[in-house]
C-alpha atoms as a PDB file:
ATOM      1  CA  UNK A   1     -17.606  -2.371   7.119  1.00  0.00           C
ATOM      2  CA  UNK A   2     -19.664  -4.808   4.633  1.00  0.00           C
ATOM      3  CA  UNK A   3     -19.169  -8.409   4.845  1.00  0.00           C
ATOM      4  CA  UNK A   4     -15.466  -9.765   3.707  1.00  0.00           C
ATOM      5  CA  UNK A   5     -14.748 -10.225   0.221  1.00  0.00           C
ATOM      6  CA  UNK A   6     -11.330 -12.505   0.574  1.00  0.00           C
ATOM      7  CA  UNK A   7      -9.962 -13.699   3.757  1.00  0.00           C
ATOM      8  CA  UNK A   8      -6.875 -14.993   4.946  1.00  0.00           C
ATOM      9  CA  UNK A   9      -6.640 -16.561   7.691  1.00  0.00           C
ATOM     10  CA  UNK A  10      -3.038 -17.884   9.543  1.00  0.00           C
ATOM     11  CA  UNK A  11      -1.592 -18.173   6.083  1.00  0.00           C
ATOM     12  CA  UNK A  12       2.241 -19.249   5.545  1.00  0.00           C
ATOM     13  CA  UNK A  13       4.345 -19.812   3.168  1.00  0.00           C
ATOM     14  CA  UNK A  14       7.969 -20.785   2.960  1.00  0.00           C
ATOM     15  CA  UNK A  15      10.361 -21.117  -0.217  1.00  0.00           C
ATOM     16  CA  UNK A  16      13.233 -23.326   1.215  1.00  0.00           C
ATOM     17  CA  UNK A  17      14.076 -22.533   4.670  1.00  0.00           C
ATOM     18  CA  UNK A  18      12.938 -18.919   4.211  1.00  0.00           C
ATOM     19  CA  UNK A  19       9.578 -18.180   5.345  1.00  0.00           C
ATOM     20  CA  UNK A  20       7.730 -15.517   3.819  1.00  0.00           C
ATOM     21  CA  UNK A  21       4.710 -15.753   4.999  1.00  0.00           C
ATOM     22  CA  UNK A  22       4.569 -16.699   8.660  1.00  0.00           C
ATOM     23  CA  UNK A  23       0.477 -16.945  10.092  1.00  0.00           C
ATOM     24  CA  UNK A  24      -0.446 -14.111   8.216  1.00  0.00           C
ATOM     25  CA  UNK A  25      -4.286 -12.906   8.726  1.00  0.00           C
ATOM     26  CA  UNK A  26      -5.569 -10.666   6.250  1.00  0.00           C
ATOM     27  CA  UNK A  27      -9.271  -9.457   4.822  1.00  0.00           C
ATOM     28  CA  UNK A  28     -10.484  -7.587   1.990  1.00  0.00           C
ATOM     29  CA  UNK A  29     -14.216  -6.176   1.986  1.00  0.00           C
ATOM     30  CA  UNK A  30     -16.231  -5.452  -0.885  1.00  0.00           C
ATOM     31  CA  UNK A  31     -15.716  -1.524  -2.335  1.00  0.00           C
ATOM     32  CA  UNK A  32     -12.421  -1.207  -0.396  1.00  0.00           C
ATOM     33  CA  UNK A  33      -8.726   0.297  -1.969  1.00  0.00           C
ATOM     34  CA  UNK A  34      -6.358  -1.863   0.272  1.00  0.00           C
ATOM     35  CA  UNK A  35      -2.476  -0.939  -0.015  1.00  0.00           C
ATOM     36  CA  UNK A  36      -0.229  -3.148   1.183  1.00  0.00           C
ATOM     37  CA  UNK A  37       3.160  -1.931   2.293  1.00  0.00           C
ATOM     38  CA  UNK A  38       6.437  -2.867   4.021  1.00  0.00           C
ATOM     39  CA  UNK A  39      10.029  -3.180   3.325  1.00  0.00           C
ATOM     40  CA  UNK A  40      11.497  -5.179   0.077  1.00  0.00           C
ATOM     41  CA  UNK A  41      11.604  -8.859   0.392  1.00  0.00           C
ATOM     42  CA  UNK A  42       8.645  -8.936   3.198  1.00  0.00           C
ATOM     43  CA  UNK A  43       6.292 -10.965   1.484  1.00  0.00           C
ATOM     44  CA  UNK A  44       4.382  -8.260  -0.009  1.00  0.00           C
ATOM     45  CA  UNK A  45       4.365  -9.795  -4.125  1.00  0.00           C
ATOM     46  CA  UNK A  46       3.479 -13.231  -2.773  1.00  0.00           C
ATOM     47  CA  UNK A  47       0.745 -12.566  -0.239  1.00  0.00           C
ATOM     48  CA  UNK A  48      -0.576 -10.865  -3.970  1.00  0.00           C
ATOM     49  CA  UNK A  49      -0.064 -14.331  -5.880  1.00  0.00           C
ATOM     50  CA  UNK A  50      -1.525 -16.175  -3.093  1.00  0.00           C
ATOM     51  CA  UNK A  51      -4.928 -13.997  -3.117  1.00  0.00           C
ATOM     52  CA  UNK A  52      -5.152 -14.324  -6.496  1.00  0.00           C
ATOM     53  CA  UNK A  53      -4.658 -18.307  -6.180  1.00  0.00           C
ATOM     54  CA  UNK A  54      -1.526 -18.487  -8.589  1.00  0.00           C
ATOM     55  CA  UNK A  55       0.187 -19.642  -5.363  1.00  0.00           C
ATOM     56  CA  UNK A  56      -0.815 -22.119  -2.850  1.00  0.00           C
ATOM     57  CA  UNK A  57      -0.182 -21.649   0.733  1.00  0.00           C
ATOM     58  CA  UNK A  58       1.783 -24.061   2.983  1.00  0.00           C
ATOM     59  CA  UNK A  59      -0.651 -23.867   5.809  1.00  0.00           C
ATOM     60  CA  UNK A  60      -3.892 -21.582   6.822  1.00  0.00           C
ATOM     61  CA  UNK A  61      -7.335 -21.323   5.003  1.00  0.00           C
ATOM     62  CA  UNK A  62      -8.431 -19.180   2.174  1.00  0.00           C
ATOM     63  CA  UNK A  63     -12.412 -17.805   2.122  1.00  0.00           C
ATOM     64  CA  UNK A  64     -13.394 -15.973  -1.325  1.00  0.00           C
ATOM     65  CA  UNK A  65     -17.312 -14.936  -0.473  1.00  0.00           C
ATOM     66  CA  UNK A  66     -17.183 -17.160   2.449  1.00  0.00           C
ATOM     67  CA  UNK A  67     -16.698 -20.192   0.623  1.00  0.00           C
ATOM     68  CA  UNK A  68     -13.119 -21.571   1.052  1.00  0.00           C
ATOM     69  CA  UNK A  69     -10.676 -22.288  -1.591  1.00  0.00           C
ATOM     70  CA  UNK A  70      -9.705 -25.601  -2.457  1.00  0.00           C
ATOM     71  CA  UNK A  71      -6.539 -25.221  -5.032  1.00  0.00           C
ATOM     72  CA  UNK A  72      -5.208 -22.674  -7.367  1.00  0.00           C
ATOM     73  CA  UNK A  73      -7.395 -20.183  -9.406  1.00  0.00           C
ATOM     74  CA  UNK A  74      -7.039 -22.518 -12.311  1.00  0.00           C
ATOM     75  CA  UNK A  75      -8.819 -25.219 -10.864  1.00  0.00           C
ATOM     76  CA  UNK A  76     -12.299 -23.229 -10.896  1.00  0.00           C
ATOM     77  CA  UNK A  77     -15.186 -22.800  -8.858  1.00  0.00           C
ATOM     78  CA  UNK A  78     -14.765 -19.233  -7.498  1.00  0.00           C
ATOM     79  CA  UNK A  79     -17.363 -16.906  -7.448  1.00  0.00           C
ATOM     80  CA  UNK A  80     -15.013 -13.817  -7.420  1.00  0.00           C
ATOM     81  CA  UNK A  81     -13.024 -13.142 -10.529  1.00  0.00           C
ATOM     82  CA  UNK A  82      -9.827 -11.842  -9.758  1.00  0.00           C
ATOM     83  CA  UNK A  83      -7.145 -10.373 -11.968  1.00  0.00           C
ATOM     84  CA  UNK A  84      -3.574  -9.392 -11.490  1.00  0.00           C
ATOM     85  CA  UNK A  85      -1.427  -6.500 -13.060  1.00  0.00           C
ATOM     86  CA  UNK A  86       2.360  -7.259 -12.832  1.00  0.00           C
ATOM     87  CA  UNK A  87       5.095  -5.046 -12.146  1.00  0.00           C
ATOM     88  CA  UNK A  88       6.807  -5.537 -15.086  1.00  0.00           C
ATOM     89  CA  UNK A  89       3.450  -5.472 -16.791  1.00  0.00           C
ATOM     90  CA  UNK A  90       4.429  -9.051 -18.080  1.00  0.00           C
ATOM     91  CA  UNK A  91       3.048  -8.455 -22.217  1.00  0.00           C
ATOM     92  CA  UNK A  92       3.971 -10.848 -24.568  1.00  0.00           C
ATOM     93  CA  UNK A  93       6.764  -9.007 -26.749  1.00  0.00           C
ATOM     94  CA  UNK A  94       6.367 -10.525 -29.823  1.00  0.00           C
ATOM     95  CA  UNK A  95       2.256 -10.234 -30.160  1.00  0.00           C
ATOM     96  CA  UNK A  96       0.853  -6.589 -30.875  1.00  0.00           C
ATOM     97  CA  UNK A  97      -1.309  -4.505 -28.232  1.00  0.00           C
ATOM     98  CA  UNK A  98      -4.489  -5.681 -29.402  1.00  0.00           C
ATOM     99  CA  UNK A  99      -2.875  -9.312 -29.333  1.00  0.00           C
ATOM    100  CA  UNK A 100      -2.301  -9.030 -25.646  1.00  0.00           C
ATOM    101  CA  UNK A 101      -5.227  -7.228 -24.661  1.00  0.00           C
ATOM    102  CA  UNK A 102      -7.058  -9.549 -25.943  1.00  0.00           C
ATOM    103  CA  UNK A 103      -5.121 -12.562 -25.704  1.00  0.00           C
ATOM    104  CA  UNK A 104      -7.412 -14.830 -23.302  1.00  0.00           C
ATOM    105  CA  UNK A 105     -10.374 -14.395 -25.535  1.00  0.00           C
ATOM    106  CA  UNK A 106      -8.455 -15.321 -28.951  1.00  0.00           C
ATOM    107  CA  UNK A 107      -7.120 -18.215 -27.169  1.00  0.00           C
ATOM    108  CA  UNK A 108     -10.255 -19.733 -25.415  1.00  0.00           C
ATOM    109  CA  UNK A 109     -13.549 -17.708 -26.307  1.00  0.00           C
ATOM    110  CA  UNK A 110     -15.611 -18.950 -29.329  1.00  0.00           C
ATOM    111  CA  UNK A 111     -16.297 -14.588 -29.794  1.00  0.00           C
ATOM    112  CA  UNK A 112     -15.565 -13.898 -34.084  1.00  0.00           C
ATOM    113  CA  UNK A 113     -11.955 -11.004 -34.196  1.00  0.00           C
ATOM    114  CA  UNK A 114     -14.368  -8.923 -35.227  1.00  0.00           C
ATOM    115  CA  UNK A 115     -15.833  -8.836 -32.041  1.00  0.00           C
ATOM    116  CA  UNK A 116     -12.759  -9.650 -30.017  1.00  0.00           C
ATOM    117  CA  UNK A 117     -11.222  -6.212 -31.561  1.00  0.00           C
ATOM    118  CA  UNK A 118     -14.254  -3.652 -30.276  1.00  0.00           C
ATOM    119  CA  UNK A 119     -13.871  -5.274 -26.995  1.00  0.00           C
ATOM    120  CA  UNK A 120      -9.743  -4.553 -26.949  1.00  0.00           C
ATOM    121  CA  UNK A 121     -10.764  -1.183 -28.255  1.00  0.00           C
ATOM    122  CA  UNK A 122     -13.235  -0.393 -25.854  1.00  0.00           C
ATOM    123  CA  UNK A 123     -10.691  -1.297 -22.789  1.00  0.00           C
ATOM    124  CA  UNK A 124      -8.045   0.774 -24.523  1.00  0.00           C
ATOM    125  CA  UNK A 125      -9.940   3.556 -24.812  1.00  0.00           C
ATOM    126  CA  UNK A 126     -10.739   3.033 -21.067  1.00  0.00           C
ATOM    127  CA  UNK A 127      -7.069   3.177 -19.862  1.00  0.00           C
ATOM    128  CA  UNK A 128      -6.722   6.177 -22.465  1.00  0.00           C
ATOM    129  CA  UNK A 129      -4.586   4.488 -25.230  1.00  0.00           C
ATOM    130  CA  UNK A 130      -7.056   4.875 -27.997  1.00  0.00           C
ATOM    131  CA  UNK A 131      -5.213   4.155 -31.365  1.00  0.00           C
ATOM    132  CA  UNK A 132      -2.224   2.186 -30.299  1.00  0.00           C
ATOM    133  CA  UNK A 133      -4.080  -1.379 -31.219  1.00  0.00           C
ATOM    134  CA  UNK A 134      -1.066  -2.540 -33.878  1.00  0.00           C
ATOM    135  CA  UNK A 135       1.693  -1.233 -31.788  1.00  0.00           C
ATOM    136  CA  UNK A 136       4.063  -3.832 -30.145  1.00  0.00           C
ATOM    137  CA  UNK A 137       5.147  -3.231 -26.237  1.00  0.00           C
ATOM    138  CA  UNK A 138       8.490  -2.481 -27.335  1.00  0.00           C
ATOM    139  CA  UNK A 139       7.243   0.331 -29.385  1.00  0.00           C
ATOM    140  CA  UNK A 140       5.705   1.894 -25.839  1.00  0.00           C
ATOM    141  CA  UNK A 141       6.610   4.105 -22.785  1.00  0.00           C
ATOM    142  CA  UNK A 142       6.725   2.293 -19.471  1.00  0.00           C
ATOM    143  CA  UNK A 143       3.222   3.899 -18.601  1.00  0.00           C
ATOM    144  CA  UNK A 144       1.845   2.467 -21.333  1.00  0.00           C
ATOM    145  CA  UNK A 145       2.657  -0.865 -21.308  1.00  0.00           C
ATOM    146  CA  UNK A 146       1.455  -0.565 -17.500  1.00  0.00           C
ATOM    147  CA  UNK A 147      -1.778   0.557 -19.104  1.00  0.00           C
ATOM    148  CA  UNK A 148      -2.021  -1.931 -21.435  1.00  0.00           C
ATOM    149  CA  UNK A 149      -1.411  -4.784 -18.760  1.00  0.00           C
ATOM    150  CA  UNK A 150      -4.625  -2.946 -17.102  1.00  0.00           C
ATOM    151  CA  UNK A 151      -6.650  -3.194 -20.226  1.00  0.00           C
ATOM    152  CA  UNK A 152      -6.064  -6.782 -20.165  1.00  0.00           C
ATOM    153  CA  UNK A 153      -6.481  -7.454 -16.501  1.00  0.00           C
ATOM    154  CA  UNK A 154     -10.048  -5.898 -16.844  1.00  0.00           C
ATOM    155  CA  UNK A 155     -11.197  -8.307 -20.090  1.00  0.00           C
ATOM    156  CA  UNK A 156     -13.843 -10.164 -19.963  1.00  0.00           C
ATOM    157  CA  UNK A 157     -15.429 -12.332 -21.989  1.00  0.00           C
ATOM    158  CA  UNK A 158     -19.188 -10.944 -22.546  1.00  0.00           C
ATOM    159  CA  UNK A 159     -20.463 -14.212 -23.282  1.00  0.00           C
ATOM    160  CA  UNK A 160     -19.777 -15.028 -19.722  1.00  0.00           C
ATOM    161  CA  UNK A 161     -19.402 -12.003 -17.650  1.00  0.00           C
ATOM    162  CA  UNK A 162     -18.513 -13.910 -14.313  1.00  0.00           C
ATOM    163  CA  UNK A 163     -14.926 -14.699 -15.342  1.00  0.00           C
ATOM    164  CA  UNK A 164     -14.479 -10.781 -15.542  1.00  0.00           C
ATOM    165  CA  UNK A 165     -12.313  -9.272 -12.555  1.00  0.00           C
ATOM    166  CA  UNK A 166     -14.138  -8.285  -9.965  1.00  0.00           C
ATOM    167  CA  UNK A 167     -10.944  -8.065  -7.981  1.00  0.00           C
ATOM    168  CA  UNK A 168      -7.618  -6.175  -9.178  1.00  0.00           C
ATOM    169  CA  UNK A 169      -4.479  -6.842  -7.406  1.00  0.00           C
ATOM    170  CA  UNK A 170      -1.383  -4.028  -8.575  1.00  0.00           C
ATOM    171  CA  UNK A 171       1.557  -5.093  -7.888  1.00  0.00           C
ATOM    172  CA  UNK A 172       3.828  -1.353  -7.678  1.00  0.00           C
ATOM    173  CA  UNK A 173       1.823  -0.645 -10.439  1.00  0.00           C
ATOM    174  CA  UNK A 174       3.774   2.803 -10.239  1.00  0.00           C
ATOM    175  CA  UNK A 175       7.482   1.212  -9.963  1.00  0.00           C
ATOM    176  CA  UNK A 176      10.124   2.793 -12.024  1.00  0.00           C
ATOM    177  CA  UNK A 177       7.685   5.176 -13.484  1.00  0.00           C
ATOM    178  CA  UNK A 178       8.718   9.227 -13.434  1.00  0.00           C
ATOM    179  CA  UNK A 179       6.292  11.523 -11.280  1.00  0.00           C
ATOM    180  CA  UNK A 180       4.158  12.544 -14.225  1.00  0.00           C
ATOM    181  CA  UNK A 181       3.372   8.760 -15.765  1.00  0.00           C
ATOM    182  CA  UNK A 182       2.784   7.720 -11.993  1.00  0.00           C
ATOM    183  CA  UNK A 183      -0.131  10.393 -11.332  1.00  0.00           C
ATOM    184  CA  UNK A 184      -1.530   9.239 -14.903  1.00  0.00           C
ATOM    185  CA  UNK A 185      -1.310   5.091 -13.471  1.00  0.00           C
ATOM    186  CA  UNK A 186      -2.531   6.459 -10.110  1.00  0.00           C
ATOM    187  CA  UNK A 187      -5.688   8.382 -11.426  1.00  0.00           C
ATOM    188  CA  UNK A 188      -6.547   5.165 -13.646  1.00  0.00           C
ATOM    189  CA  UNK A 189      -6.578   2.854 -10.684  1.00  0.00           C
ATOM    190  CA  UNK A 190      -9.053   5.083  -8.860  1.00  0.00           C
ATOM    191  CA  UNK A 191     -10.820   5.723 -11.893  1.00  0.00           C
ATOM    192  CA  UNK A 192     -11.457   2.309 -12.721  1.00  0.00           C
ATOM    193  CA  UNK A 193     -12.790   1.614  -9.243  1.00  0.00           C
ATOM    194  CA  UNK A 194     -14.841   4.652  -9.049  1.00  0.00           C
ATOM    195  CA  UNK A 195     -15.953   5.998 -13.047  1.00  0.00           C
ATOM    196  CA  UNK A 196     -15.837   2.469 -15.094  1.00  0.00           C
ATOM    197  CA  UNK A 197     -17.065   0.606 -12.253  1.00  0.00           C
ATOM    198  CA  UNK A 198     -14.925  -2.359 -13.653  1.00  0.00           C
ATOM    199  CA  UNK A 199     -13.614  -3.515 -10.324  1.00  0.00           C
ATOM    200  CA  UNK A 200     -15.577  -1.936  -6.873  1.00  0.00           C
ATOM    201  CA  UNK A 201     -12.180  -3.711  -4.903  1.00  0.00           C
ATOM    202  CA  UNK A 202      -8.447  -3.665  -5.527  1.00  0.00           C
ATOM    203  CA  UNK A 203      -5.278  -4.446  -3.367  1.00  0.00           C
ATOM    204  CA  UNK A 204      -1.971  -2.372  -4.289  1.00  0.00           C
ATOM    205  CA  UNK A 205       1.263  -2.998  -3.340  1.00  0.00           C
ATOM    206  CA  UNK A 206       3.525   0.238  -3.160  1.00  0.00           C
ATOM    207  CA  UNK A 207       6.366   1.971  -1.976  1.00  0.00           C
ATOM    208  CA  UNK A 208       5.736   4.948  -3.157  1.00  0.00           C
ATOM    209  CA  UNK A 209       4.166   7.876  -1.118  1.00  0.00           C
ATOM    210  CA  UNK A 210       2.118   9.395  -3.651  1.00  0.00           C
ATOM    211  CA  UNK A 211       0.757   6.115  -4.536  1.00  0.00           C
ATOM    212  CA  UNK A 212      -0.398   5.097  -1.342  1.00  0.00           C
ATOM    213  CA  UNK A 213      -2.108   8.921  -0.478  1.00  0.00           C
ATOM    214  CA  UNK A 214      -3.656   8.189  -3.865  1.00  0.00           C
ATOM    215  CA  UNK A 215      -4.868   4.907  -4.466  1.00  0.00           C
ATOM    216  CA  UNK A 216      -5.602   3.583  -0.935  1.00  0.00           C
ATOM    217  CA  UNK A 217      -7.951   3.891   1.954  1.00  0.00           C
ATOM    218  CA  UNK A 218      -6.749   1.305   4.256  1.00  0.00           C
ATOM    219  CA  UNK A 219      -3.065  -0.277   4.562  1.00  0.00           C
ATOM    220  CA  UNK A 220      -1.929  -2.967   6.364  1.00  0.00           C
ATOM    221  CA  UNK A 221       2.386  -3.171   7.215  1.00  0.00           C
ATOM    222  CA  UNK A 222       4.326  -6.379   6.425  1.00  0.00           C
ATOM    223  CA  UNK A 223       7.546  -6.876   8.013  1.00  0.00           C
ATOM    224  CA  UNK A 224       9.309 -10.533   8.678  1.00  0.00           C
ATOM    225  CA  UNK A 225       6.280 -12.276   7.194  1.00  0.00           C
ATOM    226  CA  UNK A 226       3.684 -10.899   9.588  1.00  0.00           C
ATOM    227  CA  UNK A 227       1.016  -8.267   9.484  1.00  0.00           C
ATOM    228  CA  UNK A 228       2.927  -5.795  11.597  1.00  0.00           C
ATOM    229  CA  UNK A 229       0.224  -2.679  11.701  1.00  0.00           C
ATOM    230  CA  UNK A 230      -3.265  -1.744   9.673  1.00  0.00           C
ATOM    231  CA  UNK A 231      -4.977   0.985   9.659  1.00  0.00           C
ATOM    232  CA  UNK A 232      -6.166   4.380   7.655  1.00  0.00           C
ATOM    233  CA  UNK A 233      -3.922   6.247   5.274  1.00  0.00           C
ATOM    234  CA  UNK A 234      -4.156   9.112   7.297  1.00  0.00           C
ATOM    235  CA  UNK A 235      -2.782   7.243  10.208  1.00  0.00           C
ATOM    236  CA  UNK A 236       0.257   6.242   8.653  1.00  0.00           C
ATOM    237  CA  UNK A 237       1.360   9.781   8.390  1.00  0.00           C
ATOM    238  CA  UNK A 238       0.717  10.282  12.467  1.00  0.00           C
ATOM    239  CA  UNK A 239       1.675   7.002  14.337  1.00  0.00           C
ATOM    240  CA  UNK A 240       3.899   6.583  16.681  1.00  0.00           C
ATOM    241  CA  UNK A 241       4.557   3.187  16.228  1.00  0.00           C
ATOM    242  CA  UNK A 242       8.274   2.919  15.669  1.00  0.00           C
ATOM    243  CA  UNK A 243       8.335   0.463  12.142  1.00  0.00           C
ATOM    244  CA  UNK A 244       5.923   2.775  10.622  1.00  0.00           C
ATOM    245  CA  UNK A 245       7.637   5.678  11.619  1.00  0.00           C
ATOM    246  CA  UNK A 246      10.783   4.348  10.418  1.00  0.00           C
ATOM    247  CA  UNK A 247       9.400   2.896   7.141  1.00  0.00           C
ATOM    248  CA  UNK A 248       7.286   6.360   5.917  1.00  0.00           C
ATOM    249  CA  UNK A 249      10.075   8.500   7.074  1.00  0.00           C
ATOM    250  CA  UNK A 250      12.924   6.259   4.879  1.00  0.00           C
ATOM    251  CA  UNK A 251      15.438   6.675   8.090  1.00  0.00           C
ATOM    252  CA  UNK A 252      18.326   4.021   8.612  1.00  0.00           C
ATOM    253  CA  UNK A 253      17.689   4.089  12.232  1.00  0.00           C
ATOM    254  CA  UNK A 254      14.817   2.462  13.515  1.00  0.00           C
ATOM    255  CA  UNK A 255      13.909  -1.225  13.768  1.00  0.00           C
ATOM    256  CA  UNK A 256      13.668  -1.969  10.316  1.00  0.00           C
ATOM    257  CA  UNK A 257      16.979  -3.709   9.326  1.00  0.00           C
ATOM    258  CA  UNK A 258      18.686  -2.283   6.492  1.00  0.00           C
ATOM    259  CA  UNK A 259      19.876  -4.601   4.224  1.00  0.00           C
ATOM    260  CA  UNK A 260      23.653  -4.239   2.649  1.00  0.00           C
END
C-alpha cells in the first residue's frame, strides 16, 4: 500500500446530542477506489463533508499528505485538491449547463468566456454530454445532471492546475437512478480514475450492490458512528461477520436495527 493520501484519525462529530461520528479512524492512499457503506443515518454523508473540509470535526486530527489540517477547505493551504459530487447533484437551476460547469471559473478566474467555454466543453465531452452546453438542469434526465455535477467537480482552472481535484468524493452518485443510467454513472467513475486520469483517488458512498462491485476496491462498514469492518470487495460477499452479513443480504434479522 503507498503512503496515505488523507487520514483520519479518532474523528467525532456530534449535531446536538446525536453523535455521528464517534472516534472514527479512517485512511485513504493514493490510486485507491474506497466505498464507504453502512446503514442510512450512520454517518456515511458527513464523514464525506468532513474529508473534504466543508465540515469541521468536534474532536480528532485530520492529515492531507501528512500535513494536518487546520480549518475548513476554504481557509487554504492544502496540497490535495479535493472535490465533491452531491447526491442530488446540487446545479444551480436557473444558470444553463455550461453556467454550472463552469461556474467557479466565471466567478473567480481572470480566464476570457471564450476560453472558459472550451474548457466546459472539453469536461462535457469527458462525461459524454457533448452538445447539451445551453440546456438548463431542468431540461435533463437524472443521469445527466449527475454527469454534469461530475464535469464540474473535475474543473480546473489551467492557469493554476493545483486547485484541480485530485480527490473525488461521490456521494450515492447512483441514488434513484434506474439500472441502465447507473451502469452509465458507474463506468464514468472508473473511467475517470483509470482513462482521463483526472482523479488517481475517489471515495464513494453507496448502497447499491452493483455500485460497490463496480466502483470500489476496498470498503470500510459504518454503523453507530464507528468503523465497524474494512476490507476487499470480494470479502464483503464471503464474511461471516454478522453486520455485514446482515447489511449485503438486506435481512430484518440480524444486528442491524431496523428503523420504523
Amino acid at each position: 500500500m503507498t503512503e496515505p493520501l488523507i487520514e483520519l484519525k479518532s474523528v467525532s462529530k456530534s449535531f446536538g446530542s446525536h453523535k455521528v461520528l464517534d472516534n472514527v479512524d479512517l485512511t485513504i492512499y493514493q490510486g485507491e477506489a474506497l466505498g464507504i457503506i453502512g446503514p442510512s443515518g450512520t454517518g456515511k454523508s458527513t464523514i464525506l463533508r468532513v474529508i473534504a473540509g466543508l465540515l469541521a470535526p468536534d474532536e480528532g486530527e485530520i492529515y492531507v499528505q501528512g500535513v494536518r489540517r487546520e480549518g475548513l477547505i476554504e481557509d487554504g493551504g492544502e496540497s490535495v485538491g479535493i472535490g465533491m459530487v452531491f447526491q442530488q447533484a446540487a446545479l444551480f437551476d436557473s444558470l444553463t449547463v455550461e453556467e454550472n460547469v463552469g461556474f467557479l471559473l466565471y466567478q473567480n478566474s481572470k480566464l476570457p468566456r471564450s476560453r472558459i467555454r472550451d474548457l466546459v466543453k472539453e469536461k462535457l465531452d469527458m462525461v459524454g454530454l457533448s452538445g447539451i452546453s445551453d440546456l438548463y438542469p431542468a431540461e435533463l434526465s437524472g443521469g445527466m445532471r449527475k454527469r454534469v455535477s461530475f464535469a464540474r467537480a473535475i474543473m480546473a482552472n489551467p492557469d493554476n492546475p493545483k486547485e484541480g481535484a485530485e480527490v473525488l468524493l461521490y456521494d450515492e452518485p447512483t441514488a434513484g437512478l434506474d439500472p441502465i443510467a447507473s451502469t452509465v454513472i458507474e463506468d464514468l467513475i472508473r473511467s475517470l480514475q483509470c482513462t482521463h486520469g483526472v482523479c488517481s483517488t475517489y471515495a464513494v458512498v453507496t448502497h447499491q450492490d452493483s455500485t460497490i462491485r463496480r466502483t470500489t476496491d476496498r470498503l470500510i462498514f459504518l454503523y453507530e458512528g464507528k468503523v465497524q469492518w474494512q476490507g476487499t470487495v470480494s470479502e464483503v460477499y464471503s464474511t461471516e461477520h454478522p453486520l455485514i452479513k446482515q447489511f449485503i443480504s438486506g435481512s430484518v434479522e440480524g444486528p442491524i436495527q431496523v428503523v420504523g
